[in-house]
N, C-alpha and C. Protein backbone atom coordinates (compact mmCIF):
# COMPACT_ATOMS: atom_id res chain seq x y z
N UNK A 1 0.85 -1.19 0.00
CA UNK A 1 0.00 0.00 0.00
C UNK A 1 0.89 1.24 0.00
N UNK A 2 0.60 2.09 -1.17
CA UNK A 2 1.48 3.61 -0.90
C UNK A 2 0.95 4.63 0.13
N UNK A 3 1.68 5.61 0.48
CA UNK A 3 0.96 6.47 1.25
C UNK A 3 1.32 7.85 0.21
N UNK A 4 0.41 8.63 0.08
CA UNK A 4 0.52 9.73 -0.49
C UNK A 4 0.58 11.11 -0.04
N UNK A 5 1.66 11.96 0.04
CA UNK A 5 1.64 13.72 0.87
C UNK A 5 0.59 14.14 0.11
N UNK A 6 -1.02 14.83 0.98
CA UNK A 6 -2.19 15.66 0.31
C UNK A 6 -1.03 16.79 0.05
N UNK A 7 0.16 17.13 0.58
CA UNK A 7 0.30 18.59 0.01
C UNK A 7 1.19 18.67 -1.56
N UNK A 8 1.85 17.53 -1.63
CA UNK A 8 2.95 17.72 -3.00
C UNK A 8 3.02 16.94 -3.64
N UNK A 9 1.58 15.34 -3.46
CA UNK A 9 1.70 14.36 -4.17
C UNK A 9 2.74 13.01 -4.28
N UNK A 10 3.82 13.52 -3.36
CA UNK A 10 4.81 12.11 -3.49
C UNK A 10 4.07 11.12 -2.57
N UNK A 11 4.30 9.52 -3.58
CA UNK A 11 4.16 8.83 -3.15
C UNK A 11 5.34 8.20 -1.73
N UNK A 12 5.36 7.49 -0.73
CA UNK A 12 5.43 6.70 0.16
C UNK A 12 5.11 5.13 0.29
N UNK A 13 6.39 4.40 0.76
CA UNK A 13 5.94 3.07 0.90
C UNK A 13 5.51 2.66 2.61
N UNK A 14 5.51 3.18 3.16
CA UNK A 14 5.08 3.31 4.62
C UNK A 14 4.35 4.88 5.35
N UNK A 15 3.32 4.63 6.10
CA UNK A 15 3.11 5.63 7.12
C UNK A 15 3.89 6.39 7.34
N UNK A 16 5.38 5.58 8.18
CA UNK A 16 6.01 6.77 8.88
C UNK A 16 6.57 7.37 7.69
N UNK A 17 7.38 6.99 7.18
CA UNK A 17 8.08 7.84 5.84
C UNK A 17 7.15 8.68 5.31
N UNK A 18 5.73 8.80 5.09
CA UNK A 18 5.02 9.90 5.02
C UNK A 18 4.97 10.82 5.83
N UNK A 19 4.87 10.50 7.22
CA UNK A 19 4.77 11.56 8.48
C UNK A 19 5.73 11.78 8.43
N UNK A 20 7.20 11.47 8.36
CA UNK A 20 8.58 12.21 8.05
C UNK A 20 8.93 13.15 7.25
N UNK A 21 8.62 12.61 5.94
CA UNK A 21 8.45 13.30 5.09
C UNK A 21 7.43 14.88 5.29
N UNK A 22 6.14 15.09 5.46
CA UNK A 22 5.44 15.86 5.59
C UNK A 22 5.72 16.90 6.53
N UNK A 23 7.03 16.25 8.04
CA UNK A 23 7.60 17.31 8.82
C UNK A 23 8.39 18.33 7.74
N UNK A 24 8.95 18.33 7.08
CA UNK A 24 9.59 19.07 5.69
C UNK A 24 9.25 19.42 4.62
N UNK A 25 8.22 18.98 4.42
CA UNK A 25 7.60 19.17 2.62
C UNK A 25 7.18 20.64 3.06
N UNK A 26 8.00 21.31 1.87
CA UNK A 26 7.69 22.81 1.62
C UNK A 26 6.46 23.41 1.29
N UNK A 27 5.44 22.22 0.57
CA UNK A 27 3.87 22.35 0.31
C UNK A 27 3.07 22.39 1.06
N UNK A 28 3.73 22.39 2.70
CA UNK A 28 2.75 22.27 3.65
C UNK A 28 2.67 23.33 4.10
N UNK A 29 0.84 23.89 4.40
CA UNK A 29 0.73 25.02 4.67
C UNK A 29 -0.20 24.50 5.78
N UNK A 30 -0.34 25.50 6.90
CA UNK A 30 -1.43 25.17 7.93
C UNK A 30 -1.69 26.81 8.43
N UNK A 31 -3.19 26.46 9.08
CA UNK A 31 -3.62 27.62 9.30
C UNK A 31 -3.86 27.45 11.02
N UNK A 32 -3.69 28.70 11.17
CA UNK A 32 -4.30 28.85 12.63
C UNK A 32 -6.08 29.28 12.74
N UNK A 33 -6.29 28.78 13.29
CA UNK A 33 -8.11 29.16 13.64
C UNK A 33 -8.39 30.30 15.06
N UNK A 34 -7.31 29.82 15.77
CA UNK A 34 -7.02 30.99 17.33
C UNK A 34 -6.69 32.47 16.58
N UNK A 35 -5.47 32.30 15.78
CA UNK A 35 -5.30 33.95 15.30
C UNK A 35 -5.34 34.69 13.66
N UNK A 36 -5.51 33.34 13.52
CA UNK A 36 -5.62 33.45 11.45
C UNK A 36 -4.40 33.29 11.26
N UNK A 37 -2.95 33.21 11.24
CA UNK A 37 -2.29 33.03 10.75
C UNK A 37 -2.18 31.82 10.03
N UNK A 38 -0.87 32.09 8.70
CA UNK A 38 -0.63 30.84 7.88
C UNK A 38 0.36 30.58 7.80
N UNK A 39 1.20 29.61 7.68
CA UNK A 39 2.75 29.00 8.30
C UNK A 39 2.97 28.12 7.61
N UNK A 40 4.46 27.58 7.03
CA UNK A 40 4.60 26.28 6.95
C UNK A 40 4.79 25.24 7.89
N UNK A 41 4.05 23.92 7.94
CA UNK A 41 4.04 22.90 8.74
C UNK A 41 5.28 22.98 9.80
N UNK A 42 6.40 23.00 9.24
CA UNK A 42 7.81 22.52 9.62
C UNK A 42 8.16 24.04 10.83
N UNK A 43 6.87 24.87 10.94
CA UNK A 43 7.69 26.07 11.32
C UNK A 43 6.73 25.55 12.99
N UNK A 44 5.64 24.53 12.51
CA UNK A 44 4.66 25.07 14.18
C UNK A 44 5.40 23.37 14.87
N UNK A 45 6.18 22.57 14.73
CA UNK A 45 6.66 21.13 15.40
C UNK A 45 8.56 21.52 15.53
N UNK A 46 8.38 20.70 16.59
CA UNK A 46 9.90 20.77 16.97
C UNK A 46 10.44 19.05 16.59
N UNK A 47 9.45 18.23 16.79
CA UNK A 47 9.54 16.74 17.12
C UNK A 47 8.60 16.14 16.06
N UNK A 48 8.29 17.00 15.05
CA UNK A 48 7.00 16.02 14.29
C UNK A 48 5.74 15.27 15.23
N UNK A 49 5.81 15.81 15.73
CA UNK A 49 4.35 14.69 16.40
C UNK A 49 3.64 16.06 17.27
N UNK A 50 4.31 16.60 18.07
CA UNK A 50 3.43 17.79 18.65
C UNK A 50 3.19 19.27 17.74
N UNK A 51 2.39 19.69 17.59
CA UNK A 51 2.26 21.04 16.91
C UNK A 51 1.49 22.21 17.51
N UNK A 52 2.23 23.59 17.54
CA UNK A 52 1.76 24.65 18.17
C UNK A 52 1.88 25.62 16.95
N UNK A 53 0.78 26.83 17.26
CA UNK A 53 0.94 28.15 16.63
C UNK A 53 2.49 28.50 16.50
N UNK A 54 3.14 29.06 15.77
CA UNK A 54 4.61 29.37 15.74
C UNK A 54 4.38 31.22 16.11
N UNK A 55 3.14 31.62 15.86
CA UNK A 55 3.05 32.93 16.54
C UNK A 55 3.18 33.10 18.60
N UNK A 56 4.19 33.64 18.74
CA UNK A 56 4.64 34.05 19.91
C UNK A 56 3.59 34.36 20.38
N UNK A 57 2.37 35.25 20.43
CA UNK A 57 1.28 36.05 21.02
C UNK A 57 -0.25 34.69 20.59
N UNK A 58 0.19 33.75 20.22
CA UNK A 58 -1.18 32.69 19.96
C UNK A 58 -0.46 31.42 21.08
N UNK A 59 -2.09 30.92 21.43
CA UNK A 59 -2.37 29.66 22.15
C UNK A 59 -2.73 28.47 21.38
N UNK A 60 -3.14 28.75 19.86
CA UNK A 60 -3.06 28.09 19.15
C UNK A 60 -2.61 26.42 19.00
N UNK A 61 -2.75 25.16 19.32
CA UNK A 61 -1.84 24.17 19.38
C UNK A 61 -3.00 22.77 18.93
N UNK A 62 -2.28 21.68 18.27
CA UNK A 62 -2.98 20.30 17.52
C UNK A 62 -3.49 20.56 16.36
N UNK A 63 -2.98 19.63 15.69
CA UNK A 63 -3.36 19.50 14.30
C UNK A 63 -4.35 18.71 14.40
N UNK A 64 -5.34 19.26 13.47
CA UNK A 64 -6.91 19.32 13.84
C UNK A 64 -7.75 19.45 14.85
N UNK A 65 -7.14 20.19 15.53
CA UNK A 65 -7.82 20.87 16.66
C UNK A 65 -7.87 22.77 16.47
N UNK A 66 -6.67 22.98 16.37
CA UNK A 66 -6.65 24.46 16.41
C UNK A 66 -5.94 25.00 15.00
N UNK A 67 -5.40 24.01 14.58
CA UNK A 67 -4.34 24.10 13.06
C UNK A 67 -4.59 22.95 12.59
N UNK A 68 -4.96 23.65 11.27
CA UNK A 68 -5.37 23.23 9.83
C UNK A 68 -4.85 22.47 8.66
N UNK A 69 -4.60 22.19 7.96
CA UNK A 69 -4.44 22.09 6.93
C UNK A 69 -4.71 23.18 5.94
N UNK A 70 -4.05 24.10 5.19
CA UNK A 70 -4.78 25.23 4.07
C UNK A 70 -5.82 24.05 3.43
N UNK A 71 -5.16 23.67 2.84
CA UNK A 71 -6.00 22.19 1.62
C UNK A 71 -7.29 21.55 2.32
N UNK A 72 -7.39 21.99 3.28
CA UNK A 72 -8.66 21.07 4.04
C UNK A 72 -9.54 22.26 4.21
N UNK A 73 -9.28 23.92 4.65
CA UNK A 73 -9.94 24.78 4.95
C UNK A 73 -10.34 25.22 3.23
N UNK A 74 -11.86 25.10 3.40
CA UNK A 74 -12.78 25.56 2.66
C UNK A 74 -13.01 26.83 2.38
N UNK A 75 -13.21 27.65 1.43
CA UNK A 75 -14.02 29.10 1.55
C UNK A 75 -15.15 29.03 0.39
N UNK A 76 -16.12 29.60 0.83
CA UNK A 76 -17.14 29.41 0.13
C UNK A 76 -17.31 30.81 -0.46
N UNK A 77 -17.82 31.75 -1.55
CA UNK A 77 -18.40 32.73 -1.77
C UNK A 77 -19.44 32.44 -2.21
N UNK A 78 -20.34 33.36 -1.77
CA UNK A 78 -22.13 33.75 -1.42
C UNK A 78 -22.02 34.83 -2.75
């Protein structure tokens, strides 16, 4: 089974080598929902597994909890 990065398309022959990979992939964008900011992935983890706002003045913290994915956040116009 491959695993595929939603942000840049490379394929993966394992899980972790995807989650490794994705600590670095330059295509990764995430959003904050606490302050609006937008960041690359690699800027809000120290360890790949925990993630916080990288804004100093946000409480921001978890991926899919408080930070996003850009590629997953929707906008609709009315």
């Amino acid at each position: 089974m491959t695993h595929t990065c939603r942000n840049c398309k490379r394929t993966f022959g394992s899980e972790l080598e995807l989650e490794l990979h994705r600590d670095g992939c330059s295509d990764a964008q995430l959003f904050c929902e606490v302050c609006g900011d937008r960041f690359a992935e690699r800027t809000a983890t120290t360890d790949g597994w925990r993630f916080a706002c990288p804004n100093e003045d946000c409480e921001g913290e978890g991926l899919e909890a408080d930070l996003h994915s850009v590629g997953d956040v929707l906008v609709s116009a009315r």
